[in-house]
Every structure is written in structure tokens, then in C-alpha cells.
N, C-alpha and C. Protein backbone atom coordinates (compact mmCIF):
# COMPACT_ATOMS: atom_id res chain seq x y z
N UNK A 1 93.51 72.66 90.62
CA UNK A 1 92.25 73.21 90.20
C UNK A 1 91.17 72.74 91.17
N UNK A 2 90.31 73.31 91.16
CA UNK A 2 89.40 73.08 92.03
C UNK A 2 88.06 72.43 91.53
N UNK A 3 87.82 71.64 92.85
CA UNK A 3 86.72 70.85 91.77
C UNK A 3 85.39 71.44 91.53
N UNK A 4 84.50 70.96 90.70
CA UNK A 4 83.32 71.27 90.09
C UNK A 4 81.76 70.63 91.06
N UNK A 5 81.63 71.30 91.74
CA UNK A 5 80.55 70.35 92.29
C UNK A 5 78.82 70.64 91.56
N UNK A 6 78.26 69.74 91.65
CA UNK A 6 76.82 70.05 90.69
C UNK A 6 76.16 70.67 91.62
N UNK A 7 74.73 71.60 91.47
CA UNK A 7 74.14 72.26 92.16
C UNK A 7 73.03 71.32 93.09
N UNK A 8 72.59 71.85 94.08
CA UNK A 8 71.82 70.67 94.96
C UNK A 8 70.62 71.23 95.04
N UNK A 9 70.21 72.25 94.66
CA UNK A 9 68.92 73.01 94.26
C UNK A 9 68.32 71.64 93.58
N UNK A 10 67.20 71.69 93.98
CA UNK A 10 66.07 70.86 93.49
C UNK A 10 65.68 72.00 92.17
N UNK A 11 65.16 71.33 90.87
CA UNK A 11 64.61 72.49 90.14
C UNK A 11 65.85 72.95 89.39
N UNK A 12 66.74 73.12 89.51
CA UNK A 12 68.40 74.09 89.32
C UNK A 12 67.93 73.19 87.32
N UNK A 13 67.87 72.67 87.46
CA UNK A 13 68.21 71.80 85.63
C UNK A 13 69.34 71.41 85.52
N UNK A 14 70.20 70.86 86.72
CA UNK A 14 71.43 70.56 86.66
C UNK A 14 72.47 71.49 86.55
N UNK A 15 72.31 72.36 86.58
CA UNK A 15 73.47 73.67 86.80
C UNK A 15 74.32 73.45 87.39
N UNK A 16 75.88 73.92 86.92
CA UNK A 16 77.08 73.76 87.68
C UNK A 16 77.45 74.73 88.16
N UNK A 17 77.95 75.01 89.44
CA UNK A 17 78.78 75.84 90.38
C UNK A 17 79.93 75.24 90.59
N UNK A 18 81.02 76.63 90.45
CA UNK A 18 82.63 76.37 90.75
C UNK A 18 82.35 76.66 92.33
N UNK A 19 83.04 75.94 92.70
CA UNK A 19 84.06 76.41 94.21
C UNK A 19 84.59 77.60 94.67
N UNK A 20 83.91 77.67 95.69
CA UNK A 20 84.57 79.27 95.60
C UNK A 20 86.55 79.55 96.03
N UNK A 21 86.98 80.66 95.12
CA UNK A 21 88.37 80.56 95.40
C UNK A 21 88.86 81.65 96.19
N UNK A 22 90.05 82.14 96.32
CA UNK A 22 90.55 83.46 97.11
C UNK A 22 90.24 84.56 95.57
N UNK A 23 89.72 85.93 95.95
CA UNK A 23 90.12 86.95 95.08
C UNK A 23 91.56 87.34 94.95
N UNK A 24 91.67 87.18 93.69
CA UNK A 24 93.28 87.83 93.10
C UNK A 24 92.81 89.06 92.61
N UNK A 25 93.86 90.17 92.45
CA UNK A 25 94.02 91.57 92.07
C UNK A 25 94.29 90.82 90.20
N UNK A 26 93.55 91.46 89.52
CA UNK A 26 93.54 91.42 88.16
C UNK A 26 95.01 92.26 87.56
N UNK A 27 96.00 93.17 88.66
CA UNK A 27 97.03 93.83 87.79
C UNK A 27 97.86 92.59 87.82
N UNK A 28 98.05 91.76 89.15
CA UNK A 28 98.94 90.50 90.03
C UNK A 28 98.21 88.83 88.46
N UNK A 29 97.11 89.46 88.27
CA UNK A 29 96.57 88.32 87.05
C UNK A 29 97.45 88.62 85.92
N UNK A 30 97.71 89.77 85.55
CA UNK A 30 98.12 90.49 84.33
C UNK A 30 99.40 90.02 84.21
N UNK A 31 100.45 90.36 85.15
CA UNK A 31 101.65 89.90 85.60
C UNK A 31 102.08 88.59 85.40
N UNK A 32 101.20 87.82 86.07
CA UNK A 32 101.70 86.71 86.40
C UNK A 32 101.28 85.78 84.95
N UNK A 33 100.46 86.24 83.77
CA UNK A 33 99.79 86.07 82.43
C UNK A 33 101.10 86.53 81.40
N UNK A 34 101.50 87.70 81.41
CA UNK A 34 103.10 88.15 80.90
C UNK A 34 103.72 87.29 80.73
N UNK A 35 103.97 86.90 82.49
CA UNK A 35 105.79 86.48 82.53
C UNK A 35 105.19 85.30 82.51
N UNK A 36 104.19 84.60 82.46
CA UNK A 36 104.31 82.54 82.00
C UNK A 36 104.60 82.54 80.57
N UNK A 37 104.08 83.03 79.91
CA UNK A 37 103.82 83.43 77.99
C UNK A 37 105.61 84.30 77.71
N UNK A 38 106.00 84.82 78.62
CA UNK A 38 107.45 85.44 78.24
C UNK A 38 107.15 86.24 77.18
N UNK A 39 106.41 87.16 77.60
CA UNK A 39 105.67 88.29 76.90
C UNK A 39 106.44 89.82 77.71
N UNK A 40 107.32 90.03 78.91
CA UNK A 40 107.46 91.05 79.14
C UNK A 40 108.28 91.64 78.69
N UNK A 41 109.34 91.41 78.11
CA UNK A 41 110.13 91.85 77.41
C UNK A 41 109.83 92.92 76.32
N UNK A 42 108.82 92.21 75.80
CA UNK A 42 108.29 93.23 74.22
C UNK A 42 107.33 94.49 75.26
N UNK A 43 106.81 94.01 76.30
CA UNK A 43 105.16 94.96 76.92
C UNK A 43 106.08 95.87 77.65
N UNK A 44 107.31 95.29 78.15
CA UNK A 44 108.45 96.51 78.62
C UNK A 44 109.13 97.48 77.59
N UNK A 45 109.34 96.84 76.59
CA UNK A 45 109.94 97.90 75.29
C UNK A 45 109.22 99.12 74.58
N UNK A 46 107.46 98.65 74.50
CA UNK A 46 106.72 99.29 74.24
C UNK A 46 106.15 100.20 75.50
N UNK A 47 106.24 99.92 76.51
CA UNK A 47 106.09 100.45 77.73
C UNK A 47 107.17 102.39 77.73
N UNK A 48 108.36 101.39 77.72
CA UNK A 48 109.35 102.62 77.68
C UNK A 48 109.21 103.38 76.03
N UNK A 49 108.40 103.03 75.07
CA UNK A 49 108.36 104.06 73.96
C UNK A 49 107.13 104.78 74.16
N UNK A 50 106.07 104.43 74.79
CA UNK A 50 105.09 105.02 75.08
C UNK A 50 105.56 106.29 76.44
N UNK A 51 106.33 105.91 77.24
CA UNK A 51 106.81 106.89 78.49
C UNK A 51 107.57 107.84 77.68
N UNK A 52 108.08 107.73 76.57
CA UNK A 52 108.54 108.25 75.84
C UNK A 52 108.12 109.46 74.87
N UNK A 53 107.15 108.74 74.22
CA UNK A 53 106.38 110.05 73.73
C UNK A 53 105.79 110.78 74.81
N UNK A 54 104.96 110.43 76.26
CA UNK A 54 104.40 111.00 77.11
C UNK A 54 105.44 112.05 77.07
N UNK A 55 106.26 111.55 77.67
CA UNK A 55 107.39 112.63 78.92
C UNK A 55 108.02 113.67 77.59
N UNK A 56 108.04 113.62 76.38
CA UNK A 56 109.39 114.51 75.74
C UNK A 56 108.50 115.20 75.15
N UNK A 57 107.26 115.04 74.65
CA UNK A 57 106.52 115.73 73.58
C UNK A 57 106.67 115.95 72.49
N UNK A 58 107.98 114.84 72.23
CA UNK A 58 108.17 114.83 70.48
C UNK A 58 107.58 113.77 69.75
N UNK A 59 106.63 112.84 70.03
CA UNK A 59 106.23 112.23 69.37
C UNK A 59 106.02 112.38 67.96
N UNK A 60 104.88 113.62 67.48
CA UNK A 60 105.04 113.97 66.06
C UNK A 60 106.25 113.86 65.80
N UNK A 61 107.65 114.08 66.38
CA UNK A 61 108.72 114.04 65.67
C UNK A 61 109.65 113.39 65.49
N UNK A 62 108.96 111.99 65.89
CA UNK A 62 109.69 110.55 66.38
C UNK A 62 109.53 110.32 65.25
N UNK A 63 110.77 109.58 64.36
CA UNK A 63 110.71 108.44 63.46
C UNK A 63 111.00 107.33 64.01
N UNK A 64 112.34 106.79 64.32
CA UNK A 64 112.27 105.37 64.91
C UNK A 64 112.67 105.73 66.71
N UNK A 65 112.19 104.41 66.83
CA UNK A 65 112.70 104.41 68.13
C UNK A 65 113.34 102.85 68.55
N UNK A 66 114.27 102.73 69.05
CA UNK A 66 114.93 101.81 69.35
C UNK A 66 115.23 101.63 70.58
N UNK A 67 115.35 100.40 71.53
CA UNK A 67 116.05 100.08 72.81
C UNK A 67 116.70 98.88 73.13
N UNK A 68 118.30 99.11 73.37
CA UNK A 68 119.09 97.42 73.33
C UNK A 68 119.75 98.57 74.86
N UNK A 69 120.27 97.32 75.63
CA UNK A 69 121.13 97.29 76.97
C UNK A 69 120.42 98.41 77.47
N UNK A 70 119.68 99.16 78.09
CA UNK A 70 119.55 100.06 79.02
C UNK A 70 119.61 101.12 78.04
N UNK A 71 119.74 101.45 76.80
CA UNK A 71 119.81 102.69 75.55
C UNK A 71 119.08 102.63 75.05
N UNK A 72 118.46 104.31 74.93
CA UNK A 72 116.87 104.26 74.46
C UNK A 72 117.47 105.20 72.98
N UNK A 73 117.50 104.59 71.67
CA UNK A 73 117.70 105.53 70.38
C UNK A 73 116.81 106.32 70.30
N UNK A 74 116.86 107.19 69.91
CA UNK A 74 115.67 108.14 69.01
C UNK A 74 116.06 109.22 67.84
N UNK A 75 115.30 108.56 66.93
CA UNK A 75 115.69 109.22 65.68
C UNK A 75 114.18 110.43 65.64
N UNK A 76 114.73 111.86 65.61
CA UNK A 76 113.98 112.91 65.44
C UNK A 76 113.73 113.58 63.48
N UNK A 77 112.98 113.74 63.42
CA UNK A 77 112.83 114.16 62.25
C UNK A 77 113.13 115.84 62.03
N UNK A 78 113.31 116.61 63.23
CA UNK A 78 113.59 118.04 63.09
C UNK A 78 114.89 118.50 64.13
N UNK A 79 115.21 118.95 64.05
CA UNK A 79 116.76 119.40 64.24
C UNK A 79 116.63 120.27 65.00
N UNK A 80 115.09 121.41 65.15
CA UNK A 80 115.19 122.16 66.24
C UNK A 80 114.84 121.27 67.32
N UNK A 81 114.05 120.32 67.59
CA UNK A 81 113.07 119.61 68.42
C UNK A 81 114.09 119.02 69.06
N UNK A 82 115.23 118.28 67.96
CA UNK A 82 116.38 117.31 69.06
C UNK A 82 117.90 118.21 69.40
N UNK A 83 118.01 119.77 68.85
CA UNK A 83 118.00 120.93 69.57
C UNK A 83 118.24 121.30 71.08
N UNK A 84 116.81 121.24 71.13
CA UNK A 84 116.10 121.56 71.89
C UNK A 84 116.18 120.69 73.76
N UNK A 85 115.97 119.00 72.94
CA UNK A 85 116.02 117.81 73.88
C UNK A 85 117.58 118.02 74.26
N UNK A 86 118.13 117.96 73.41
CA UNK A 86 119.90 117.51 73.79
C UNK A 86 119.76 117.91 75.51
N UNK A 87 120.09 119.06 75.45
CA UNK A 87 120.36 119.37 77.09
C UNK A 87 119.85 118.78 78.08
N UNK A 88 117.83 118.63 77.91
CA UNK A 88 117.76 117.68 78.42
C UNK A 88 117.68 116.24 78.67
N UNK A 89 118.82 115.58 78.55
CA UNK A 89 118.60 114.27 78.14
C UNK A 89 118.02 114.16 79.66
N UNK A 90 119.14 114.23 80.70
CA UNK A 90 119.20 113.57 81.70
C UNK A 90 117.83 113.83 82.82
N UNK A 91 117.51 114.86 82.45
CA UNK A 91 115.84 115.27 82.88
C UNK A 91 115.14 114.11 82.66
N UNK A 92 115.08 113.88 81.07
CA UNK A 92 114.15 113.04 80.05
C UNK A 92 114.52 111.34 80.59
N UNK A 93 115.50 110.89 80.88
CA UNK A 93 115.83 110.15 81.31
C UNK A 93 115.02 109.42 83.01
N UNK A 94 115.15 110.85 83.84
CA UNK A 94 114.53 110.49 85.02
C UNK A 94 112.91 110.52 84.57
N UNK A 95 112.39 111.04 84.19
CA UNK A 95 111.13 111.24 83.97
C UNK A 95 110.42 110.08 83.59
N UNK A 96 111.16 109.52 82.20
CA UNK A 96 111.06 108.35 81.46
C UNK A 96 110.83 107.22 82.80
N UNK A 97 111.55 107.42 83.51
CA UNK A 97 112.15 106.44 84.58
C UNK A 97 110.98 106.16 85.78
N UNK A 98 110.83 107.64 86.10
CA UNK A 98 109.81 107.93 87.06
C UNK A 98 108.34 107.32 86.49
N UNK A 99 108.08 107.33 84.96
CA UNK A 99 106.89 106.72 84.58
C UNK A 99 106.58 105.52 84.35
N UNK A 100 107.67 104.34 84.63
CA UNK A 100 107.85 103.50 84.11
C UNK A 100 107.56 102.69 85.38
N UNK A 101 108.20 103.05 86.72
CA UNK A 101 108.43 102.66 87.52
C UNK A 101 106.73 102.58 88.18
N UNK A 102 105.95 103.71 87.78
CA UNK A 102 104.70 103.80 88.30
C UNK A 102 103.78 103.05 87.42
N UNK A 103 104.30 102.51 86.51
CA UNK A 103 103.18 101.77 85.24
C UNK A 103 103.66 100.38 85.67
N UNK A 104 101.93 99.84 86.25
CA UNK A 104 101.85 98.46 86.63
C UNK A 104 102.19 97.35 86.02
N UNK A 105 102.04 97.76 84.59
CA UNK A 105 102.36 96.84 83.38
C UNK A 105 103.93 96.56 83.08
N UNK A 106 104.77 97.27 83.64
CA UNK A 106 106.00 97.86 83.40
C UNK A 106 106.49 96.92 84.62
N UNK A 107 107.69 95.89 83.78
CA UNK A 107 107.99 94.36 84.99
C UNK A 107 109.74 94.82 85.24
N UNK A 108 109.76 95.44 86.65
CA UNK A 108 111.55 95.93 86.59
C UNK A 108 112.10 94.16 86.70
N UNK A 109 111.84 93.11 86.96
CA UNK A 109 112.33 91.85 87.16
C UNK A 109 113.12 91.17 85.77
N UNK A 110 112.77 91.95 84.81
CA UNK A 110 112.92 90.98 83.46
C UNK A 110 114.23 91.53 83.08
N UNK A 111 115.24 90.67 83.07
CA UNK A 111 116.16 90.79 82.77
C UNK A 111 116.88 91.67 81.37
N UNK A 112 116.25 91.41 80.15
CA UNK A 112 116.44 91.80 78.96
C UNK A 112 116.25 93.19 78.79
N UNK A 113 114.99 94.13 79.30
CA UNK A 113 114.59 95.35 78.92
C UNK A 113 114.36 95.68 80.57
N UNK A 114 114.61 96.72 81.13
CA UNK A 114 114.93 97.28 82.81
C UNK A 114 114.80 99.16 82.10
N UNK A 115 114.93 99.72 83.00
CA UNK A 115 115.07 101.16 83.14
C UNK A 115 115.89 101.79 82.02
N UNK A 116 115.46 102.90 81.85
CA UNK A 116 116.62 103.58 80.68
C UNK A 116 117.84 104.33 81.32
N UNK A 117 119.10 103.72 80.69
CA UNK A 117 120.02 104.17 81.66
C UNK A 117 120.40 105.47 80.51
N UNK A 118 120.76 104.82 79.62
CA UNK A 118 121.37 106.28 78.27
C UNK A 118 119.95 106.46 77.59
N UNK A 119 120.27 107.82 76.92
CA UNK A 119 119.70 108.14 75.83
C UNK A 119 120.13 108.79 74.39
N UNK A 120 119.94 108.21 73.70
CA UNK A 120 121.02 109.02 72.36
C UNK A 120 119.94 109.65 71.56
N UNK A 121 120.17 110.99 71.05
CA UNK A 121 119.11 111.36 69.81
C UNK A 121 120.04 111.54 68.84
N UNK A 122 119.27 111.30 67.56
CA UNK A 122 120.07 111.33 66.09
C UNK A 122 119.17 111.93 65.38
């Protein structure tokens, strides 16, 4: 840490000034705030359910959503809607993928939660 030096302004009322440091990028703050706290895991899970509703447009028709090993569940509430998805899983898959990869918040390093490899609808 850097030290605290007092101000040398005559008049100042004793005011303290920090040291000046290097600028860090606030996404590289964000990151590096995650993974000390071992917080990416969950901000990656919710990451890929949010790319999720983006990319498929079934959100209204999401009931649960689940993700263990690289498998993203999704339970649909209408039968035409997951219909509809079946065919495209593997579309939905890259897309999912493609958004994830571009979301800063989104840590490919963390072992537990990574890219969606399957997708199952029920």
C-alpha cells in the first residue's frame, strides 16, 4: 500500500493526499474483485442464463434453468416454443457461446462453470 503523505499547503487544515498510483481498467478491477471473493462461478452461471434468455427468446417461457458440467437444462413451459428450439439447439449453443465469450464479466478461467457444451430442453 502506499503511503499517506500530509498536505504541505500552508492553510490546507491538514488535509490528506494519497500517492499517486498507476490507472487500472475498472473491468481488470471487477475481475480481479470476483476471483479473490470466489464469486465467479455463480456471476458465470448467471451470466450463461442471462445469454440465454438474450439469444433464444424464450424467456417468457423459461421455467427452470439449470447448469452442471458444460449442460445447460431448460425446462420450457410450452411445447410449441421447445418445438420449435429442438432443431436449433446447436445454433443456440454457438450463439449462447459467442455471447459469453464477448461479456467481460464472463471468466472462461474458472474451472467449475466454462462454455456451454450440451443443451437439453424438457
Amino acid at each position: 500500500m502506499e503511503p499517506i503523505y500530509p498536505d504541505s499547503v500552508p492553510g490546507s487544515g491538514g488535509s490528506v493526499r494519497l500517492a499517486r498510483k498507476e490507472a487500472v481498467r475498472m473491468d481488470s478491477l471487477v475481475r480481479a474483485f470476483l476471483r479473490s471473493n470466489r464469486m465467479t462461478a455463480k456471476v458465470n452461471t448467471q451470466r450463461i442464463y442471462s445469454a440465454w434468455d438474450t439469444v433464444s427468446g424464450a424467456a417468457p417461457f423459461t421455467l427452470r434453468r439449470y447448469y452442471k458440467n458444460g449442460t445447460l437444462y431448460i425446462t420450457l413451459s410450452s411445447a410449441v416454443c421447445r418445438s420449435q428450439l429442438i432443431p436449433q439447439r446447436a445454433l443456440l449453443i454457438d450463439k449462447i457461446n459467442l455471447r459469453l465469450t464477448s461479456d467481460p464479466l464472463f471468466s472462461q478461467e474458472d474451472r467449475l462453470v466454462g462454455l456451454v457444451k450440451n443443451l437439453i430442453l424438457k
